[in-house]
N, C-alpha and C. Protein backbone atom coordinates (compact mmCIF):
# COMPACT_ATOMS: atom_id res chain seq x y z
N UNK A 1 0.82 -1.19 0.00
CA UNK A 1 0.00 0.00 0.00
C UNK A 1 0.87 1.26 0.00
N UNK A 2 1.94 1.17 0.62
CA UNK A 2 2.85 2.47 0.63
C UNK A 2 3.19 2.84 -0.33
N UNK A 3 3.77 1.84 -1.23
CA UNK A 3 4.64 1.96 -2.56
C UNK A 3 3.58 2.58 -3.69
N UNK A 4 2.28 2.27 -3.67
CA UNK A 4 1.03 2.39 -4.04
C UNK A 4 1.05 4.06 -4.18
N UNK A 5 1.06 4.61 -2.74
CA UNK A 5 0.95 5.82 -2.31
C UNK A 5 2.45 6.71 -3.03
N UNK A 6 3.09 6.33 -2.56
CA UNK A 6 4.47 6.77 -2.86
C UNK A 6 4.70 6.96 -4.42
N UNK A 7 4.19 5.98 -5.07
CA UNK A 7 3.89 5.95 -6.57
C UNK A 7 3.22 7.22 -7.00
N UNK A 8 1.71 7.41 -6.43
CA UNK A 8 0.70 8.23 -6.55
C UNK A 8 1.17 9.83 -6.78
N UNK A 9 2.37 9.78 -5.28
CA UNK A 9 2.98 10.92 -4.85
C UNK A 9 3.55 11.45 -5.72
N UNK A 10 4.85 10.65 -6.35
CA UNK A 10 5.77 10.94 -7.23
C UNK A 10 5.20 11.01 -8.34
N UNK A 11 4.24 10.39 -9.02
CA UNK A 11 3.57 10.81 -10.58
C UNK A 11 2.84 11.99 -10.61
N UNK A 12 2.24 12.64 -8.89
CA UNK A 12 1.59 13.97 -9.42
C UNK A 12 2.66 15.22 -9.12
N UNK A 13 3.69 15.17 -8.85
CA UNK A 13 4.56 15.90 -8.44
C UNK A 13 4.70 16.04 -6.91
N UNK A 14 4.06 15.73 -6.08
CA UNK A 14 3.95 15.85 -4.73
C UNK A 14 5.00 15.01 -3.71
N UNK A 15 5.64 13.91 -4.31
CA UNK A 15 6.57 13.47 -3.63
C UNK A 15 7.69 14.51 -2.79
N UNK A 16 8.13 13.74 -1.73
CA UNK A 16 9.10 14.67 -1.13
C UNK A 16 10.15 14.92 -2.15
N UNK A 17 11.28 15.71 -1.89
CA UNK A 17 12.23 16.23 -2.75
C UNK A 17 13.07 15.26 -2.66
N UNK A 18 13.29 14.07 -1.84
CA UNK A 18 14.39 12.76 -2.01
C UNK A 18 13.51 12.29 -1.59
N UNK A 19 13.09 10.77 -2.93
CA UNK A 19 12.20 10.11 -2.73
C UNK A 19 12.71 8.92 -1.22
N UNK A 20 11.77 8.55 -0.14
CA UNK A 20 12.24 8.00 0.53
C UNK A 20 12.60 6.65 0.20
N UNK A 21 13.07 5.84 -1.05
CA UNK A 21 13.40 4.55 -1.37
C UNK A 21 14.20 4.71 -2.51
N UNK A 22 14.15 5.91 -2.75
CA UNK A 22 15.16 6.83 -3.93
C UNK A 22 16.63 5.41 -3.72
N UNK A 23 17.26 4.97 -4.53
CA UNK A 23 18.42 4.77 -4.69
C UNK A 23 19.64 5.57 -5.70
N UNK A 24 20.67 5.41 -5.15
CA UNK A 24 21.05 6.33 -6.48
C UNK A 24 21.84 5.02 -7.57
N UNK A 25 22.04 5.53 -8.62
CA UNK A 25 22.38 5.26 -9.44
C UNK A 25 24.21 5.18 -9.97
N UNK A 26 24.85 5.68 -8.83
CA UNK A 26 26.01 6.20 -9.21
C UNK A 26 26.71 6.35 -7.92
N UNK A 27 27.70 6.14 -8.27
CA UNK A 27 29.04 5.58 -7.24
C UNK A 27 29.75 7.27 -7.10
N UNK A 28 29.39 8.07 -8.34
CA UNK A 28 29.98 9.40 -8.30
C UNK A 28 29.66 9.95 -7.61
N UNK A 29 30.63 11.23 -6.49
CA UNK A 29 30.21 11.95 -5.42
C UNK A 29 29.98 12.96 -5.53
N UNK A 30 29.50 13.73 -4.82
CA UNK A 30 28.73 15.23 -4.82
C UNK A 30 29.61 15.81 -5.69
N UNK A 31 30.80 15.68 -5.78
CA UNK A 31 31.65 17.10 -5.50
C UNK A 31 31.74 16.85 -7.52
N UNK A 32 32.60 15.40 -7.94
CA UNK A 32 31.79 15.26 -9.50
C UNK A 32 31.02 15.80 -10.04
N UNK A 33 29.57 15.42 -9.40
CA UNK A 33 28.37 15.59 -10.00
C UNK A 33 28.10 17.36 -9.85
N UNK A 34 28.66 18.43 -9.01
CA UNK A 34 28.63 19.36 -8.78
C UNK A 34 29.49 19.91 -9.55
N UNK A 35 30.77 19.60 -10.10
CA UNK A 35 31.47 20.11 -11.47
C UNK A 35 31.45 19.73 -12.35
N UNK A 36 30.31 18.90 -12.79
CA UNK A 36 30.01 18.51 -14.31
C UNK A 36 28.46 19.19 -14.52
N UNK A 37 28.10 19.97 -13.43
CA UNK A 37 27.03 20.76 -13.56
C UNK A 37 27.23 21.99 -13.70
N UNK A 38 28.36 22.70 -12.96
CA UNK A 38 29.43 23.62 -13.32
C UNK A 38 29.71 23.61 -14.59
N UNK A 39 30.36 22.84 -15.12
CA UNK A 39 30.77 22.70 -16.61
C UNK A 39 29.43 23.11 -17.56
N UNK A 40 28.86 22.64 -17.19
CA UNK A 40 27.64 22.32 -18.23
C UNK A 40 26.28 23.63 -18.31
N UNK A 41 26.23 24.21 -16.81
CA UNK A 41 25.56 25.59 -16.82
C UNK A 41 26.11 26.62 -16.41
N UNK A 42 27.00 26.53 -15.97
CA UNK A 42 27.69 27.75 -15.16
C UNK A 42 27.32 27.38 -13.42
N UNK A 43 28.45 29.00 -12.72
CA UNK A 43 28.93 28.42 -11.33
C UNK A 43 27.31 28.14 -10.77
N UNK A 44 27.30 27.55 -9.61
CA UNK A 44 25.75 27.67 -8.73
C UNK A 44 25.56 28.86 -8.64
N UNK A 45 24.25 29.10 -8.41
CA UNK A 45 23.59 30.87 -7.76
C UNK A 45 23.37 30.63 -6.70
N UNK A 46 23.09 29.49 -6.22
CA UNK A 46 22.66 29.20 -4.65
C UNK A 46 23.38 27.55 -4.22
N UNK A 47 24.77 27.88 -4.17
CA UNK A 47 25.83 26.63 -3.67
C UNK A 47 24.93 26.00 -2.61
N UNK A 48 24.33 26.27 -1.48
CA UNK A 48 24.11 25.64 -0.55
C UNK A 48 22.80 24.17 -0.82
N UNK A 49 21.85 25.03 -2.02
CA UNK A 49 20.92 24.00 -2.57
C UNK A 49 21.41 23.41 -3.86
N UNK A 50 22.64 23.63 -4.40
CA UNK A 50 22.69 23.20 -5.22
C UNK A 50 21.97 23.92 -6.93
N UNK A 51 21.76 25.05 -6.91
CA UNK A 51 21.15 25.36 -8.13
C UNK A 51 21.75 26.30 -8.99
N UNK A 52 21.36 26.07 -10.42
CA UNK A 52 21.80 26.36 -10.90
C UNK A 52 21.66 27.11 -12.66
N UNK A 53 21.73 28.15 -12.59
CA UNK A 53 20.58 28.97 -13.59
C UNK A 53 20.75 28.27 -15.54
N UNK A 54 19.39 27.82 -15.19
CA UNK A 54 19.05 27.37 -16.88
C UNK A 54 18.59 28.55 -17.93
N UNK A 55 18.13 28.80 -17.44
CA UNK A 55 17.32 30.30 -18.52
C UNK A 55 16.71 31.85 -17.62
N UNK A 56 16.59 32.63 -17.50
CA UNK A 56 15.57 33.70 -17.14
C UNK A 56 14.85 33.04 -16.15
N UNK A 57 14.16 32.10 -16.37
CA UNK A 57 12.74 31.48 -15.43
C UNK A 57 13.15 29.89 -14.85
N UNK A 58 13.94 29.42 -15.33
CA UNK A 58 14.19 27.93 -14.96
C UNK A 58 15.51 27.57 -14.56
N UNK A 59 15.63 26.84 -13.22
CA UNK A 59 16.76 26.59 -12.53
C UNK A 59 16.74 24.81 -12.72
N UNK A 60 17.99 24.89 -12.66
CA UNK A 60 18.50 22.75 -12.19
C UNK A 60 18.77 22.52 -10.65
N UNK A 61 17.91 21.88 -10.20
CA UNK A 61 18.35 21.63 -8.92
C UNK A 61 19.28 19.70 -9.04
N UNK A 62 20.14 20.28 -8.38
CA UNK A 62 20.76 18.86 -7.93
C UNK A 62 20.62 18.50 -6.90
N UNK A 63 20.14 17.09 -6.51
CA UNK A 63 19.58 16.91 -4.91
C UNK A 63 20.28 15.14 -4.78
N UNK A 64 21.12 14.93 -3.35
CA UNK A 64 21.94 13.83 -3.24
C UNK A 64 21.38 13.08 -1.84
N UNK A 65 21.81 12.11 -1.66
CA UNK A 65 21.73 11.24 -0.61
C UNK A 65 22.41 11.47 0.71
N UNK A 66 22.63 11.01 1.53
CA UNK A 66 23.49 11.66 2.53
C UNK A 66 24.55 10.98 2.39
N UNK A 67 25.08 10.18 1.50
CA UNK A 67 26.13 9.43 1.06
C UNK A 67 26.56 10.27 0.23
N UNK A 68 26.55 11.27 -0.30
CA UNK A 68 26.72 12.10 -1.47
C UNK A 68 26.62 11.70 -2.91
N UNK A 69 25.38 11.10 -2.93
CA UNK A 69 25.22 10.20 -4.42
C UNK A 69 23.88 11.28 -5.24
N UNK A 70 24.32 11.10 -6.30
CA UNK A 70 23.22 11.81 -6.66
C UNK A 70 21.83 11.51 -6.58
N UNK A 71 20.62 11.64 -6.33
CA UNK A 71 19.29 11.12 -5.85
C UNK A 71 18.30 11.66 -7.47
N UNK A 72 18.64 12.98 -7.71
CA UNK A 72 17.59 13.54 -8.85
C UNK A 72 18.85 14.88 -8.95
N UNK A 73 18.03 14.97 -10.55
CA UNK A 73 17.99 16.35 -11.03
C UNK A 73 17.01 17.01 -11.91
N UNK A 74 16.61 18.00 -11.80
CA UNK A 74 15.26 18.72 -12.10
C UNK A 74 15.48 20.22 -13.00
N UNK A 75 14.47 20.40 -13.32
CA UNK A 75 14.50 21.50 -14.23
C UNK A 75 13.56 22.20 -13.91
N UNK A 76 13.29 23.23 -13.14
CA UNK A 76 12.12 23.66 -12.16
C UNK A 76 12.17 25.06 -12.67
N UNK A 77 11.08 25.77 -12.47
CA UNK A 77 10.84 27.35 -12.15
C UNK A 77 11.17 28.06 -11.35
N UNK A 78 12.09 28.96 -11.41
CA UNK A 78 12.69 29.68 -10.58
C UNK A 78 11.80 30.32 -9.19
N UNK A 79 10.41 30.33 -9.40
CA UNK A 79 9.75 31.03 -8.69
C UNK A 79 9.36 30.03 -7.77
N UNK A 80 9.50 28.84 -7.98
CA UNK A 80 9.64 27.66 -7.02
C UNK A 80 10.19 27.79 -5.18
N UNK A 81 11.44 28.59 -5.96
CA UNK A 81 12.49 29.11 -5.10
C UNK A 81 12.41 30.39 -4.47
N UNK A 82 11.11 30.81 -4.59
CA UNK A 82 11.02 32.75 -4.23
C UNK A 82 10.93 32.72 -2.51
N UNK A 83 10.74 31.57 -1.97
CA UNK A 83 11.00 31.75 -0.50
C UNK A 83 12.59 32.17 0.22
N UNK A 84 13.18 31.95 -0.98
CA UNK A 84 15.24 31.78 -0.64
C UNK A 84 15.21 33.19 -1.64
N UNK A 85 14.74 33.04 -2.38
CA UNK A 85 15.30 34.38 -3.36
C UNK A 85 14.09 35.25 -3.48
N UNK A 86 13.89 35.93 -2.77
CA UNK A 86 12.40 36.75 -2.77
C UNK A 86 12.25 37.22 -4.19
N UNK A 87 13.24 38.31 -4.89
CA UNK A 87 13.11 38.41 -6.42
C UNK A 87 12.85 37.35 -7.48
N UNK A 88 12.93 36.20 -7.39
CA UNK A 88 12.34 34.84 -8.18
C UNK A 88 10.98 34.89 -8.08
N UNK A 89 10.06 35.72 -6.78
CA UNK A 89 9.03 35.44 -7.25
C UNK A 89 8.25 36.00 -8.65
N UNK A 90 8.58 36.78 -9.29
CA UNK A 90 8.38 38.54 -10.19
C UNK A 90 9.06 37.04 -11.35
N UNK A 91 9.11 35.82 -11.78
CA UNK A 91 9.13 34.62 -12.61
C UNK A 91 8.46 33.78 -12.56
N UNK A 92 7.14 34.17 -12.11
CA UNK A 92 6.63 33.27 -11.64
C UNK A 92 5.26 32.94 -13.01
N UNK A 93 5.39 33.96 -14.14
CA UNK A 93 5.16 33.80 -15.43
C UNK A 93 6.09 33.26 -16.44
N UNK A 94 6.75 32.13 -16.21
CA UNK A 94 7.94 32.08 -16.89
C UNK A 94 7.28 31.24 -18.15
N UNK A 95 6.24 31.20 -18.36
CA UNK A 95 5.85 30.57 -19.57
C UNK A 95 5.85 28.56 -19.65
N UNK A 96 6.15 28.25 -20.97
CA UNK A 96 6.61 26.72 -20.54
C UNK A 96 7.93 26.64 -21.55
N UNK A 97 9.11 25.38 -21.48
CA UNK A 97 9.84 25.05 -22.42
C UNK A 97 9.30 24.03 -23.50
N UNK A 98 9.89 24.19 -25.11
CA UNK A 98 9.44 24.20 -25.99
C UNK A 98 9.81 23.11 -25.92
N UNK A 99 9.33 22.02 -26.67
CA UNK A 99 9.82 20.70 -26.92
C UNK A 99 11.50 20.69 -27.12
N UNK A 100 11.69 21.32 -27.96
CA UNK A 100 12.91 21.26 -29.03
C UNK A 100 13.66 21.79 -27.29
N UNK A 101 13.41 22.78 -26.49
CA UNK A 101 14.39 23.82 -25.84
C UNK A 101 14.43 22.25 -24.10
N UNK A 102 13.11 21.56 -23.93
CA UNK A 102 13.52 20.87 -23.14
C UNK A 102 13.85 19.27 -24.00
N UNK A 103 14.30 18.92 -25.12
CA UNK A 103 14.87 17.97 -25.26
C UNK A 103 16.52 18.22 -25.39
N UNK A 104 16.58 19.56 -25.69
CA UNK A 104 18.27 19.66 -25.80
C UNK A 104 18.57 20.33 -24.03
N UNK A 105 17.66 20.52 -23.05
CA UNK A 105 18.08 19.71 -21.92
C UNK A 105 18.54 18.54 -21.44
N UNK A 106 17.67 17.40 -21.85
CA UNK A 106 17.78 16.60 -21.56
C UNK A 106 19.26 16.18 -21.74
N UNK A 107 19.71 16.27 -23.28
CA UNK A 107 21.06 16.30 -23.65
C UNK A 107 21.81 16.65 -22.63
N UNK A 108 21.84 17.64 -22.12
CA UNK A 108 22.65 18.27 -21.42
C UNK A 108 22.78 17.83 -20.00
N UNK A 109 21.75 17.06 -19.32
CA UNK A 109 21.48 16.29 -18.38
C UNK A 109 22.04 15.14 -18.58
N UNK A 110 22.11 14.55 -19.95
CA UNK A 110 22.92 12.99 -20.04
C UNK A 110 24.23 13.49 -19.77
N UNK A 111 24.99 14.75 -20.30
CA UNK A 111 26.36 14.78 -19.93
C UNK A 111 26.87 15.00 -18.54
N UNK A 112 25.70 15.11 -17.63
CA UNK A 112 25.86 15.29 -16.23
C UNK A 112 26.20 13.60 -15.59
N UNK A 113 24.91 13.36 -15.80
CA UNK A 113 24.50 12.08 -15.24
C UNK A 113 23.98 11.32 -16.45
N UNK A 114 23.81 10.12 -16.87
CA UNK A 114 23.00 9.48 -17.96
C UNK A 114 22.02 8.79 -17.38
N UNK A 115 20.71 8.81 -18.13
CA UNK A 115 19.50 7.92 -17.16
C UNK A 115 19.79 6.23 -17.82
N UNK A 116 19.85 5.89 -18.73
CA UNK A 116 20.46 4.55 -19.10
C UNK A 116 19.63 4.59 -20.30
N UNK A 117 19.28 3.24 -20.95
CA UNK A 117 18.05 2.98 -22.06
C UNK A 117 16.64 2.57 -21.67
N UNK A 118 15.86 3.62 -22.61
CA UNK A 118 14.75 3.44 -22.49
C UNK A 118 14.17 2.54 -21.60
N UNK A 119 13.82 1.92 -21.06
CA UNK A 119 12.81 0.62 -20.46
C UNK A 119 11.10 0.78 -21.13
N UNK A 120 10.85 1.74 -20.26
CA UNK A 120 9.41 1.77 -20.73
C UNK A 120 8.80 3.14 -21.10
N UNK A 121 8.15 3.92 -22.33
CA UNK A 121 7.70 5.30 -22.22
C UNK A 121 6.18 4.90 -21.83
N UNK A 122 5.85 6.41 -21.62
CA UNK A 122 4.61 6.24 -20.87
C UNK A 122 3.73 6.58 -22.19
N UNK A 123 2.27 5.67 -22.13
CA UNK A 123 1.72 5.83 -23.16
C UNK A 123 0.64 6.38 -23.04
N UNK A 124 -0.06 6.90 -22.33
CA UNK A 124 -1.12 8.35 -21.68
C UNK A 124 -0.30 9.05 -20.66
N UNK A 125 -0.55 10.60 -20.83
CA UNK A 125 -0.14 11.36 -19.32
C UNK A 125 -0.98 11.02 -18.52
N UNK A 126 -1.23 11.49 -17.34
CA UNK A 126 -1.99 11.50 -16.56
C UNK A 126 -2.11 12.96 -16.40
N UNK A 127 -3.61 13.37 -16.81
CA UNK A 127 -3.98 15.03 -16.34
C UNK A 127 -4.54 15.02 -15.30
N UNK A 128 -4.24 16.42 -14.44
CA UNK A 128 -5.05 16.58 -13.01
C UNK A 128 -4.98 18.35 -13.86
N UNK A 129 -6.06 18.99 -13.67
CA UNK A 129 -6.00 20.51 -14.16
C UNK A 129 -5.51 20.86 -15.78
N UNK A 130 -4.96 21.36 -15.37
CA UNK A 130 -4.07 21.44 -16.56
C UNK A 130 -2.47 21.46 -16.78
N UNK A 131 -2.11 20.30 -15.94
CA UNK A 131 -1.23 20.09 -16.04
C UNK A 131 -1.57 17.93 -15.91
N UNK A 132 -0.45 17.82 -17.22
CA UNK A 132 -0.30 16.42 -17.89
C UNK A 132 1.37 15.93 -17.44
N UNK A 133 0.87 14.61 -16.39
CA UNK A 133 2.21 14.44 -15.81
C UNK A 133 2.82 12.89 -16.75
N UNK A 134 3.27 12.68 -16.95
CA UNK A 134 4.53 11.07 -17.60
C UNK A 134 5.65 10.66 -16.96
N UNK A 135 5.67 9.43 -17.30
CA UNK A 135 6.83 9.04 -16.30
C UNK A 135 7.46 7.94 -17.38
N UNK A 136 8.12 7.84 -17.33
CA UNK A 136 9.32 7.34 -18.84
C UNK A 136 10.48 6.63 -18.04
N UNK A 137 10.31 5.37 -17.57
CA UNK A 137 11.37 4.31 -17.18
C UNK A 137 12.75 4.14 -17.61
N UNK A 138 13.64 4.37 -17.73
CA UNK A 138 14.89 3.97 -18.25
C UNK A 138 15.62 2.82 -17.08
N UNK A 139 17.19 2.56 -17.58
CA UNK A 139 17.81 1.78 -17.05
C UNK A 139 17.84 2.43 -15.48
N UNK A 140 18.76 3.23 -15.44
CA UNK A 140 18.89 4.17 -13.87
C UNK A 140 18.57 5.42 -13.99
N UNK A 141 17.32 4.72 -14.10
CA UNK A 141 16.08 6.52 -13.71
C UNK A 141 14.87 6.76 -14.59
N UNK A 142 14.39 7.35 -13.54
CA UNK A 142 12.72 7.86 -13.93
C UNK A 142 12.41 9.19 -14.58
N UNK A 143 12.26 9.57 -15.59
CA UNK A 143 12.04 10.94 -15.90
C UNK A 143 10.59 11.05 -15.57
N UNK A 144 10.34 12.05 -15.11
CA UNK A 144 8.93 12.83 -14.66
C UNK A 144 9.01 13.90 -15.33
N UNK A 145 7.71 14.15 -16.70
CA UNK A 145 8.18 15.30 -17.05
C UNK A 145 6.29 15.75 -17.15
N UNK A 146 6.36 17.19 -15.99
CA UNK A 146 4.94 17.99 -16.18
C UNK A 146 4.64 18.51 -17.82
N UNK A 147 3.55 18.90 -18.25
CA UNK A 147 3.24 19.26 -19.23
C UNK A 147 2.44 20.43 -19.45
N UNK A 148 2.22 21.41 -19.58
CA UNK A 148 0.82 21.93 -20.01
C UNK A 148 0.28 22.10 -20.61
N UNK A 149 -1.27 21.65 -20.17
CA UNK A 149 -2.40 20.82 -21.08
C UNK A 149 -3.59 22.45 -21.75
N UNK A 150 -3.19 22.58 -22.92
CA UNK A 150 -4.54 23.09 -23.44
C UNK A 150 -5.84 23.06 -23.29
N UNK A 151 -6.28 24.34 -22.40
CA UNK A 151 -7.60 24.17 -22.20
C UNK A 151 -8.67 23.37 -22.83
N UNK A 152 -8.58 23.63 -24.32
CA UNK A 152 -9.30 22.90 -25.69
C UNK A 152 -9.03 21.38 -25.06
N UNK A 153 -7.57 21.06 -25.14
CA UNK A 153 -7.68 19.33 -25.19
C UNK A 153 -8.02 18.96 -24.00
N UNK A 154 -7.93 19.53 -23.12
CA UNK A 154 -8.13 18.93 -21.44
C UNK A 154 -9.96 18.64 -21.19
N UNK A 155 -10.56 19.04 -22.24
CA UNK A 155 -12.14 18.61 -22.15
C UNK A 155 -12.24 17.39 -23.55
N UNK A 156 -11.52 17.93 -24.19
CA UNK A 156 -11.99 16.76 -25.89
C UNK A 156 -11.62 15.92 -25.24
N UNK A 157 -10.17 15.28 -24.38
CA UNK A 157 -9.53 14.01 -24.09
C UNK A 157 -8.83 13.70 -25.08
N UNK A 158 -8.94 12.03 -24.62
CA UNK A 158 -7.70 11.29 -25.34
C UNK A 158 -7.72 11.03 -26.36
N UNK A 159 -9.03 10.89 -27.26
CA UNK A 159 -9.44 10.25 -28.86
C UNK A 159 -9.50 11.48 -29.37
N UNK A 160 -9.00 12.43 -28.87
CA UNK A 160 -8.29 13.80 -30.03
C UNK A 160 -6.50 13.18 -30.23
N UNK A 161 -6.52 13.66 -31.38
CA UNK A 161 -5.10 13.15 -31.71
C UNK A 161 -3.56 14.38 -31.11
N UNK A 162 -4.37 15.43 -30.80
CA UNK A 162 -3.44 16.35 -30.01
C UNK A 162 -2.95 15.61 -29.03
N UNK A 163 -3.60 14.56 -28.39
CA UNK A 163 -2.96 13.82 -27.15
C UNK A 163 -1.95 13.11 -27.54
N UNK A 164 -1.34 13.15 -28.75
CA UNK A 164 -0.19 11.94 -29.25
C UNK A 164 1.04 13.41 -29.64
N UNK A 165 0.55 14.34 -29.55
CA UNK A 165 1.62 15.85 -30.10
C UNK A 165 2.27 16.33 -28.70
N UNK A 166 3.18 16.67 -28.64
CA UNK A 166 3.82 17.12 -27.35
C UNK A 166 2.90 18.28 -26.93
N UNK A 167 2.59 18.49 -25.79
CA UNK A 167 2.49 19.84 -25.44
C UNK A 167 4.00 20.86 -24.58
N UNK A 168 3.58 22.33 -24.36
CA UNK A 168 4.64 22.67 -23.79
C UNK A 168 4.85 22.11 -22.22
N UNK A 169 6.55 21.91 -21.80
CA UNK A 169 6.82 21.82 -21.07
C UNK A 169 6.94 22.56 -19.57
N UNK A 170 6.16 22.39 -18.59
CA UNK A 170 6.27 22.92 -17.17
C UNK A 170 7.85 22.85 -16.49
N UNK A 171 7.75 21.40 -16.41
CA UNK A 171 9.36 21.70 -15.91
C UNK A 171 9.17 19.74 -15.95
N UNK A 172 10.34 19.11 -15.58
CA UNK A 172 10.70 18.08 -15.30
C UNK A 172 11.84 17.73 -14.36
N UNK A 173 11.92 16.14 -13.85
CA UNK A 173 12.77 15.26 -12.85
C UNK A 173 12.95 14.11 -13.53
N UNK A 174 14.48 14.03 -13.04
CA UNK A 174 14.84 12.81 -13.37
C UNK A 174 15.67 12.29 -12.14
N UNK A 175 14.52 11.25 -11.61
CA UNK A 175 15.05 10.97 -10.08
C UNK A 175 15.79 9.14 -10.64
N UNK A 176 16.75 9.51 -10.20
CA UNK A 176 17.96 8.44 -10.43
C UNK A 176 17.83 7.03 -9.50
N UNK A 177 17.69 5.83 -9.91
CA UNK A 177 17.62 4.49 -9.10
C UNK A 177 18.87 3.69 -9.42
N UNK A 178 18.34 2.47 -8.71
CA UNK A 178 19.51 1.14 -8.17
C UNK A 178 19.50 0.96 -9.77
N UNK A 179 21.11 0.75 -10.06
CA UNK A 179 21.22 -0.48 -11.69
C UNK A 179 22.00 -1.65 -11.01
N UNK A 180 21.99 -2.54 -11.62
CA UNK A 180 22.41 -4.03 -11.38
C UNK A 180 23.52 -4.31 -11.67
C-alpha cells in the first residue's frame, strides 16, 4: 500500500524532494556531479541548494543522498524558489519550455548524469488541471516530465489526436535508481 501511495505521490509531483526509497544510481560523489554541472551551466547561484541557472525562469536543482550520491535532477521554475530568493518570485510567469528547448536539456542532463536505455515510455499522461504528468522508465532513472495541457484538449480528451503531439513543457525530474 505504501509503494502504491508513494507511486501516486511521485507521478503527481507531490513526492518529497528525495524520494524516501530513492536509490542512487552512481558511485559518483557530490563534488563530480557538482562540477560537471558547473561545466555544463555555469557556477551555482545558490551553492548551498545546489542550483543552478538554466534560462531567465528555470533553474536545475541537484539533490543527493546523505552518502553524497546523486538522488535527482530537475528543471524547475525559478519562482519555485522565491522563499530563498524573494526576487524569483516577479518569474513566476515564466511561460513553458518548448519541446525542441527541453529535449536539448535533456542532452545536457545525459552529460551530467546518464539515465540509461529506455525501459518503458509512458503511453497516456496522466492530467489533473491542466497540467499532464509522464513518467518514462529507463535503465537508472525515472524521468517525470509535467506538461501543459490546453484548455481545448483537457475537455476533448484522449481520442483527439493532439494527445499523441507534445504539449509545452512545465518543468521536469529525473530521479535516479539502483542499476544491477
Amino acid at each position: 500500500m505504501i509503494i502504491l501511495v508513494l507511486s501516486f505521490l511521485t507521478l503527481f509531483g507531490l513526492a518529497p524532494s528525495q524520494p524516501p526509497r530513492a536509490h542512487p544510481s552512481t558511485k559518483a560523489d557530490r563534488e563530480t556531479i557538482l562540477k560537471a554541472c558547473a561545466a555544463e551551466f555555469g557556477e551555482a547561484i545558490h551553492g548551498q541548494n545546489n542550483l543552478f541557472e538554466v534560462s531567465r525562469y528555470y533553474l536545475l536543482e541537484a539533490k543527493f543522498d546523505d552518502g553524497g550520491r546523486l538522488t535527482q535532477l530537475g528543471v524547475l521554475p525559478k519562482h519555485w524558489f522565491a522563499d530563498q530568493h524573494p526576487e524569483w518570485d516577479k518569474t513566476y510567469d515564466a511561460g513553458d519550455l518548448t519541446p525542441v528547448e527541453y529535449k536539448a536539456l535533456l542532452r545536457r542532463l545525459e552529460r551530467i548524469q546518464p539515465k540509461g536505455e529506455l525501459m518503458q515510455r509512458a503511453k497516456l499522461p496522466v492530467v489533473t488541471d491542466t497540467v499532464a504528468t509522464r513518467r518514462d522508465i529507463y535503465s537508472n532513472a525515472v524521468l517525470v516530465t509535467s506538461e501543459s495541457v490546453p484548455p481545448r484538449d483537457y475537455f476533448v480528451g484522449p481520442k483527439n489526436t493532439r494527445w499523441n503531439t507534445p504539449w509545452p513543457i512545465k518543468y521536469f525530474v529525473v530521479y535516479f535508481t539502483t542499476t544491477k
